[in-house]
C-alpha atoms as a PDB file:
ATOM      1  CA  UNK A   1     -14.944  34.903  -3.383  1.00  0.00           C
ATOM      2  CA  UNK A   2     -12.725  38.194  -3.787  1.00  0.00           C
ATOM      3  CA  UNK A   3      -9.643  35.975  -4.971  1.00  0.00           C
ATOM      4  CA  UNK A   4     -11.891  34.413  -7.378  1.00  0.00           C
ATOM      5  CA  UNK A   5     -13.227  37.644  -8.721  1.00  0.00           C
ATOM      6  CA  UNK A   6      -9.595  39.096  -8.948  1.00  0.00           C
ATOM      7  CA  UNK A   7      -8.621  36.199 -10.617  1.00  0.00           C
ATOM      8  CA  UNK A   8     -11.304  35.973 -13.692  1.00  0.00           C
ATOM      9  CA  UNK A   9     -10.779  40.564 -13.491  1.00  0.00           C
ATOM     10  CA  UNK A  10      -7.192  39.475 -13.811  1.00  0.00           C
ATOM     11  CA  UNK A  11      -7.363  37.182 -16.901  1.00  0.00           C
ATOM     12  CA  UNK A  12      -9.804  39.577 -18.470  1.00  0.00           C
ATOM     13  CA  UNK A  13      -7.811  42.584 -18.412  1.00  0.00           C
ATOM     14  CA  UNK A  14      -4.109  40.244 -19.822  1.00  0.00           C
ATOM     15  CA  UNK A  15      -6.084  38.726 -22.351  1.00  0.00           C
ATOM     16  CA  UNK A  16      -7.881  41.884 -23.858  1.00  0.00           C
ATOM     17  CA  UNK A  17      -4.836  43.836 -23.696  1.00  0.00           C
ATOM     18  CA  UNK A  18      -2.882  44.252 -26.779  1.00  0.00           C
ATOM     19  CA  UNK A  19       0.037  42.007 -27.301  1.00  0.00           C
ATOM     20  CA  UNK A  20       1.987  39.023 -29.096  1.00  0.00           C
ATOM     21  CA  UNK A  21      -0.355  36.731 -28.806  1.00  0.00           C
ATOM     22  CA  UNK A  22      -3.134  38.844 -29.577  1.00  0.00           C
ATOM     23  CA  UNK A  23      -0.789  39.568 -32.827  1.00  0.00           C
ATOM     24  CA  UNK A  24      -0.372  36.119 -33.447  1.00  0.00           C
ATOM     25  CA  UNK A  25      -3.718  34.898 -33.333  1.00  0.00           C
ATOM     26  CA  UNK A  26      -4.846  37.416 -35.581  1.00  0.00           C
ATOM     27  CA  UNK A  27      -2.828  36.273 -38.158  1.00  0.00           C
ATOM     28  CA  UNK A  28      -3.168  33.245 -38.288  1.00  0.00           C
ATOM     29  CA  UNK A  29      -7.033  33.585 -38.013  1.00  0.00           C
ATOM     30  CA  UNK A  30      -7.024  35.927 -41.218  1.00  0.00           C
ATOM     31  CA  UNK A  31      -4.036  33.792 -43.280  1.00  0.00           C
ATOM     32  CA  UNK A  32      -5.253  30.472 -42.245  1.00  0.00           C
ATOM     33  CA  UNK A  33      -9.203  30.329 -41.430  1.00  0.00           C
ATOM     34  CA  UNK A  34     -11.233  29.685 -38.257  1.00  0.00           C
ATOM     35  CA  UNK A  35      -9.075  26.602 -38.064  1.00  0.00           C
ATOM     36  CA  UNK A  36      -6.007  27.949 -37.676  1.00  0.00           C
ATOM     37  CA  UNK A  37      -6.892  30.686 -35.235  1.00  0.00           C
ATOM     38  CA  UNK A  38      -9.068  28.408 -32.830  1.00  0.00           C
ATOM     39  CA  UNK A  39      -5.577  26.182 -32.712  1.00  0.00           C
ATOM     40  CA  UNK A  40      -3.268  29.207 -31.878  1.00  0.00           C
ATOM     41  CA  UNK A  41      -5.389  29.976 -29.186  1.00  0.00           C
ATOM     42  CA  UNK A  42      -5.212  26.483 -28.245  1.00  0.00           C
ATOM     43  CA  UNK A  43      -1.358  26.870 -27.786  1.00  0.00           C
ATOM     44  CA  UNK A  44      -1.666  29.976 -26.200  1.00  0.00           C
ATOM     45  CA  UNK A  45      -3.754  28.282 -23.351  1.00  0.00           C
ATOM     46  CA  UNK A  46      -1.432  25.265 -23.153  1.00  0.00           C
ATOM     47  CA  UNK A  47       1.384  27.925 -22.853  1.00  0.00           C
ATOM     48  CA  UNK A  48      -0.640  29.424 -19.716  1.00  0.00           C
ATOM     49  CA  UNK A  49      -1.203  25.956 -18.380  1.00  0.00           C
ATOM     50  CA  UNK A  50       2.095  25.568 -18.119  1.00  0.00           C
ATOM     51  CA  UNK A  51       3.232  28.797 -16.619  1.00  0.00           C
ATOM     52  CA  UNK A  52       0.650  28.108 -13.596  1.00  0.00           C
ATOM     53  CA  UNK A  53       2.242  24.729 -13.210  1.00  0.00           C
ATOM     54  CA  UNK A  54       5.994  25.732 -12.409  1.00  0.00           C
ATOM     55  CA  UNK A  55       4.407  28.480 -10.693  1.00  0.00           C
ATOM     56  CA  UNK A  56       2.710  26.314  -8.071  1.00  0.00           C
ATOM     57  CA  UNK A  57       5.040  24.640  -8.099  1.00  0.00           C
ATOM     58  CA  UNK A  58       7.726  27.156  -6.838  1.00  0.00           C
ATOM     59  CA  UNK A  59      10.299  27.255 -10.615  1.00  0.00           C
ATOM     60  CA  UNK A  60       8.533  30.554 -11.029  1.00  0.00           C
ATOM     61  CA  UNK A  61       9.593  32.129  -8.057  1.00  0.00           C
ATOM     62  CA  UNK A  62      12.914  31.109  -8.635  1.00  0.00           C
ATOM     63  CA  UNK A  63      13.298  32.318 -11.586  1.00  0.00           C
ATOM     64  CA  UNK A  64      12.023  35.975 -10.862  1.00  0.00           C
ATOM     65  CA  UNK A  65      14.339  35.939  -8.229  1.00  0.00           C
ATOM     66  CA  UNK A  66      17.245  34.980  -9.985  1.00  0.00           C
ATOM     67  CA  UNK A  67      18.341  38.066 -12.698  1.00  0.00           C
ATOM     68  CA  UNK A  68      20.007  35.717 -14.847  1.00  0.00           C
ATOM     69  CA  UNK A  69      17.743  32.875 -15.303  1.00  0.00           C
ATOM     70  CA  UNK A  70      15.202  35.608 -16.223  1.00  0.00           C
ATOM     71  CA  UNK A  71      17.184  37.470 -18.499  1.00  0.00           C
ATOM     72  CA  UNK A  72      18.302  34.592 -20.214  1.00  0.00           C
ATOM     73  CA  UNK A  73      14.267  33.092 -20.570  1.00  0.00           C
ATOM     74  CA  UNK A  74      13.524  36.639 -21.591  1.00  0.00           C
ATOM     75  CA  UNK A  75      15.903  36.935 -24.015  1.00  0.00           C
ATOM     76  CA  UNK A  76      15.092  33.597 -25.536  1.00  0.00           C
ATOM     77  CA  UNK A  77      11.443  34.587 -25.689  1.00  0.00           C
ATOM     78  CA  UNK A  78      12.412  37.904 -27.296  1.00  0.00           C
ATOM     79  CA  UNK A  79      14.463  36.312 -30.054  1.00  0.00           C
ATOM     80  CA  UNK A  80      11.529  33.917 -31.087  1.00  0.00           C
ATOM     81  CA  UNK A  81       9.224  37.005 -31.198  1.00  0.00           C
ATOM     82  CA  UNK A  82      12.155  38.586 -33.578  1.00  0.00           C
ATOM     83  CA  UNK A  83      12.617  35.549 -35.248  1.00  0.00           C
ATOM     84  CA  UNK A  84       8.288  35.016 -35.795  1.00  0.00           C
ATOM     85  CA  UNK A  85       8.495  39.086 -37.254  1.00  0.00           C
ATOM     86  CA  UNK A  86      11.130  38.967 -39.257  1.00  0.00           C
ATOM     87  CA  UNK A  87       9.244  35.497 -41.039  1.00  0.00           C
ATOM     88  CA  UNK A  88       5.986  37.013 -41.228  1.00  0.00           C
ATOM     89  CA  UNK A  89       7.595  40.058 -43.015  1.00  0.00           C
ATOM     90  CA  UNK A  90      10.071  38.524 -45.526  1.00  0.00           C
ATOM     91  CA  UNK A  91       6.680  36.045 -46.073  1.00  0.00           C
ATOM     92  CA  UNK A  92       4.490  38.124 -46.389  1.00  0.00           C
ATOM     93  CA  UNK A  93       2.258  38.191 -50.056  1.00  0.00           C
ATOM     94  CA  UNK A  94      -0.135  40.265 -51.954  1.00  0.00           C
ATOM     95  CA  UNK A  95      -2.108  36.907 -52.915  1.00  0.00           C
ATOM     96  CA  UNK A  96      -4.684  35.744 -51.074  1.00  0.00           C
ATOM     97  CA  UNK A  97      -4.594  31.916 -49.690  1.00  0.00           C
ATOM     98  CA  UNK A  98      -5.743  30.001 -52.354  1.00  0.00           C
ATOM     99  CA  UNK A  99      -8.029  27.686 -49.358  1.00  0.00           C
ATOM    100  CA  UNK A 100      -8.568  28.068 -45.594  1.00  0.00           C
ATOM    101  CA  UNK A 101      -8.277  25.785 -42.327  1.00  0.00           C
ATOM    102  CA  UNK A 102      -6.177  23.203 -42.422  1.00  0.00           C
ATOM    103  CA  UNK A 103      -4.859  23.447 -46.146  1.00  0.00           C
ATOM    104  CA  UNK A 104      -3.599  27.454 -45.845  1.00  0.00           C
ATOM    105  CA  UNK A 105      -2.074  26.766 -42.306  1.00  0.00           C
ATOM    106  CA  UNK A 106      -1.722  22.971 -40.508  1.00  0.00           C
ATOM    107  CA  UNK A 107      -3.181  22.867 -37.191  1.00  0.00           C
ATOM    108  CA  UNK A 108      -0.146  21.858 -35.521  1.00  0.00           C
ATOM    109  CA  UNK A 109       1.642  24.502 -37.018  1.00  0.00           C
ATOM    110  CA  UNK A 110      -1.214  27.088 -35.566  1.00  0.00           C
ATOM    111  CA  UNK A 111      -0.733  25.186 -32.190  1.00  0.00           C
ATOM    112  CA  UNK A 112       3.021  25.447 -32.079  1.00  0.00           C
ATOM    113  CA  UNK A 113       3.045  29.203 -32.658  1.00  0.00           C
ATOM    114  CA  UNK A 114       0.599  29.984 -30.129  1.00  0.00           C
ATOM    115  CA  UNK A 115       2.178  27.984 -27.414  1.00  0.00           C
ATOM    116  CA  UNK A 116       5.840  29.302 -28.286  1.00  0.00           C
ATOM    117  CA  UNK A 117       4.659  32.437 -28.492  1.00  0.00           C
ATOM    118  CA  UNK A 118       2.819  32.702 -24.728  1.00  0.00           C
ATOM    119  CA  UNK A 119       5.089  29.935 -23.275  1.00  0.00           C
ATOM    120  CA  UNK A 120       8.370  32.477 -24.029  1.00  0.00           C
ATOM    121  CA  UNK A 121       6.837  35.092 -23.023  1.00  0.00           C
ATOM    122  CA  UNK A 122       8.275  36.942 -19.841  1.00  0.00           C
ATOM    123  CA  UNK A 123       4.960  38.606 -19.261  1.00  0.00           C
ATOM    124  CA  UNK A 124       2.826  35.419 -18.921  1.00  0.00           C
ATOM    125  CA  UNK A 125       5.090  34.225 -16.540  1.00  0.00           C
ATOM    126  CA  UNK A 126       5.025  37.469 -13.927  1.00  0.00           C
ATOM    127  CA  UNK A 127       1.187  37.543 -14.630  1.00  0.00           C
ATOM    128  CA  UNK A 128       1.016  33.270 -13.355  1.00  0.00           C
ATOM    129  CA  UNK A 129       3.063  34.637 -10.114  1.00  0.00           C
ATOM    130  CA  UNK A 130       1.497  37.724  -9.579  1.00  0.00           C
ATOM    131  CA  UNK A 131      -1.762  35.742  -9.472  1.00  0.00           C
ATOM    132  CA  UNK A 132      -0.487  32.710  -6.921  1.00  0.00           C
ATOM    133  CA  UNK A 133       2.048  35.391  -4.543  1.00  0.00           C
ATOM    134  CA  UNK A 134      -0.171  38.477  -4.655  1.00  0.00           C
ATOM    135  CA  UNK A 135      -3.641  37.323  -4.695  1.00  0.00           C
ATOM    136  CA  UNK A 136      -3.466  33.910  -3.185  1.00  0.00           C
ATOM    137  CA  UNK A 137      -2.666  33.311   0.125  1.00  0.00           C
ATOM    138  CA  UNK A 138      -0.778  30.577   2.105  1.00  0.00           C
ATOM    139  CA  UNK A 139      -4.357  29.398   3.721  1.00  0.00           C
ATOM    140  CA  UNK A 140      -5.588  28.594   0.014  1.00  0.00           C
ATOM    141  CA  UNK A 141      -5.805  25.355  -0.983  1.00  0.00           C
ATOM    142  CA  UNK A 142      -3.590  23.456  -3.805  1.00  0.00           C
ATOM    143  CA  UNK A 143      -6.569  22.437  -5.511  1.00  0.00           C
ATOM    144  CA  UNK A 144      -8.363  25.801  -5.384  1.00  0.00           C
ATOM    145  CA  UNK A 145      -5.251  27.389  -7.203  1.00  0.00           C
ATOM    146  CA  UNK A 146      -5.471  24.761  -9.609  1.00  0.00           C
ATOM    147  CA  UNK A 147      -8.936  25.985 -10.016  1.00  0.00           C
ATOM    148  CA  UNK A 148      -7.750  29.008 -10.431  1.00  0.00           C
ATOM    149  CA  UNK A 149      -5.196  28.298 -13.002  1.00  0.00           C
ATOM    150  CA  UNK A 150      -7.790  26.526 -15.321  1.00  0.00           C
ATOM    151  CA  UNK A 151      -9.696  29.503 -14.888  1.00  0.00           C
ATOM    152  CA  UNK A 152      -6.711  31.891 -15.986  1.00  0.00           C
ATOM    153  CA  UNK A 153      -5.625  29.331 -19.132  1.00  0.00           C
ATOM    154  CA  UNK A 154      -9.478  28.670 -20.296  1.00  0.00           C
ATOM    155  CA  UNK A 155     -10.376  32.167 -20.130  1.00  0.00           C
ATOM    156  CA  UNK A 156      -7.290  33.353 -21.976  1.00  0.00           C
ATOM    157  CA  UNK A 157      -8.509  30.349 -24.598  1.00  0.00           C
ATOM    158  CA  UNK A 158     -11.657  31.703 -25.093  1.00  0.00           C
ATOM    159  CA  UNK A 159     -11.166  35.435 -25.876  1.00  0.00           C
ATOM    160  CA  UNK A 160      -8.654  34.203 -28.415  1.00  0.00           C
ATOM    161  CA  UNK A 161     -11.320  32.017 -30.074  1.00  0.00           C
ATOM    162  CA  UNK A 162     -13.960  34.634 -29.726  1.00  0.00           C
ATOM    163  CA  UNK A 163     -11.689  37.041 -31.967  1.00  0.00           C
ATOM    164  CA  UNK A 164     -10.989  34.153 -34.014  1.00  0.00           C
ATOM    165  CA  UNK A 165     -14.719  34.019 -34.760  1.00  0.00           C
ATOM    166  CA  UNK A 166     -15.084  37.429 -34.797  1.00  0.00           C
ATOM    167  CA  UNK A 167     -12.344  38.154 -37.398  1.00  0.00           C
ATOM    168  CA  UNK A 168     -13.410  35.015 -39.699  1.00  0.00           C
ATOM    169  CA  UNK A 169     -16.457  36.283 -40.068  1.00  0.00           C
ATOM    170  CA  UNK A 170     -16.761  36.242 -44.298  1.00  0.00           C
ATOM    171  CA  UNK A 171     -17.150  40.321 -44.254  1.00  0.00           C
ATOM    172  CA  UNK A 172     -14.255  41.579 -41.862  1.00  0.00           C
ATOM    173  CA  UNK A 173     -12.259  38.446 -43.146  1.00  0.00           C
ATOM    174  CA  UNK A 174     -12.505  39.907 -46.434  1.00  0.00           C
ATOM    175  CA  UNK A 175     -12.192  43.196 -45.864  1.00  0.00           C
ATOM    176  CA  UNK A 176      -8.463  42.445 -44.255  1.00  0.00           C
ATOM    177  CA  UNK A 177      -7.090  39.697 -47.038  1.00  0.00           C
ATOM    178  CA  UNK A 178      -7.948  42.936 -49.543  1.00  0.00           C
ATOM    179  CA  UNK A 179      -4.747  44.384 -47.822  1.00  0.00           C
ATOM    180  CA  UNK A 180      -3.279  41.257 -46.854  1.00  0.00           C
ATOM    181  CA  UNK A 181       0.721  42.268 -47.886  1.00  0.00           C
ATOM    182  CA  UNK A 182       0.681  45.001 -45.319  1.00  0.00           C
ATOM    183  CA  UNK A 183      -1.453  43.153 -42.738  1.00  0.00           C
ATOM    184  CA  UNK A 184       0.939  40.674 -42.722  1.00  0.00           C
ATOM    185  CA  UNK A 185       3.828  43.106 -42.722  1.00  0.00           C
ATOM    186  CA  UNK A 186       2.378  45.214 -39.925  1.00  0.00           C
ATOM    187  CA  UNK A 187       1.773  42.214 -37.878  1.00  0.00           C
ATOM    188  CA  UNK A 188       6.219  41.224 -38.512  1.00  0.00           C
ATOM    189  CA  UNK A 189       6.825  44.787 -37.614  1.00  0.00           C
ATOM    190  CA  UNK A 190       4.524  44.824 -34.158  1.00  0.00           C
ATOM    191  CA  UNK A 191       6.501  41.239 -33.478  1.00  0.00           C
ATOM    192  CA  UNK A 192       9.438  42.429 -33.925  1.00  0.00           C
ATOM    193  CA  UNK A 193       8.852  45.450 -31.829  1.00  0.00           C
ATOM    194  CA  UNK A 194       7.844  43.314 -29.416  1.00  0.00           C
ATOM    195  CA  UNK A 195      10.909  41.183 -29.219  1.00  0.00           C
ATOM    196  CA  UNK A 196      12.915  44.245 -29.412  1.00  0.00           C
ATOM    197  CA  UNK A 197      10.592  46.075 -26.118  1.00  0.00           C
ATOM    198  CA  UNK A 198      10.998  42.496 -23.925  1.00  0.00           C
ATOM    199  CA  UNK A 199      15.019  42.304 -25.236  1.00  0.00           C
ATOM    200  CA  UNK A 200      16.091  45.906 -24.016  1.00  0.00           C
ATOM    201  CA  UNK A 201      13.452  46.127 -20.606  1.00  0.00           C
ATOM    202  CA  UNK A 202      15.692  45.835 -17.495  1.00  0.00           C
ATOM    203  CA  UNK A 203      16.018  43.303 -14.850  1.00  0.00           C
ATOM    204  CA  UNK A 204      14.559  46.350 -12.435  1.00  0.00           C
ATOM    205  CA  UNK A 205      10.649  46.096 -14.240  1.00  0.00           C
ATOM    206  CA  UNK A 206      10.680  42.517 -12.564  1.00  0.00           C
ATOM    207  CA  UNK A 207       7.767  42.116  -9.847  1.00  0.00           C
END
């Protein structure tokens, strides 16, 4: 019961916190409609999916243990968070989408952000490890840790698609598209950022 409860207190406290994906999803939610949004958080949960898989698996370790595998995978993550900032900025417009859902943004488009976006992420793969080395322990069984992972990539799902709703709602949707050319440049700036903060953190910040 207290590894469950660490677990779910866990992938509360990654998922509200500020970050790329949370950047992301916004976004897309605001630019593209309900739609859109619902799908990048889609991704991002795929992306999670797949971090607890290597992870049980034992790649994770590996890789945090080995300086250059992980500085390479970070600084492949931190270029496509560049890359994602610089696009939203040089894209970004003072006219609002002429339609929502799936004619302002395609829903595999939506879904390939999010999941690039979470499954290059350095961060989402420490948080996957922390979970199965630091709060699991070698008595727990596989399929209790797979449990555990749906838990992690569902919850992280849901919060997304609760601040899709949220954020779609006709008011605050509104409100935001009125100063949609720096929304959108805000959010390439923050990406950027982003990139730039994973790029330039040291091997030594590894768990």
């Amino acid at each position: 019961m207290i590894e469950l409860l660490t677990v779910i207190s866990l992938t509360i406290v990654v998922a509200i916190v500020p970050g790329p994906d949370f950047a992301v999803v916004l976004r897309n939610a605001l630019i593209g409609g309900r739609l859109a949004g619902i799908m990048t958080a889609l991704g991002i949960g795929l992306a999670l999916a797949v971090h607890v898989a290597y992870a049980l698996a034992g790649i994770g370790l590996l890789v945090s243990q080995s300086i250059l595998v992980f500085n390479i995978l970070k600084l492949i993550g931190a270029a496509y968070l560049v890359f994602l900032g610089i696009t939203m900025f040089r894209s970004a417009s003072p006219q609002a989408p002429a339609a929502s859902g799936a004619d302002a943004m395609p829903p595999l488009k939506a879904l390939r952000w999010g999941f690039l976006t979470n499954v290059t992420n350095p961060k989402a793969t420490m948080f996957a490890l922390s979970v199965f080395l630091q709060v699991t322990s070698p008595e727990t069984a596989l399929w209790t840790k797979i449990g555990y992972g749906m838990i992690m990539a569902s919850g992280v799902f849901l919060w997304f698609v609760l601040v899709t709703c949220f954020f779609t709602l006709p008011a605050v949707r509104q409100g935001f598209l009125s100063i949609k050319l720096w929304m959108e440049r805000t959010f390439g700036i923050l990406l950027t950022l982003f990139g730039i903060g994973i790029a330039v953190t040291t091997s030594s910040s590894r768990p």
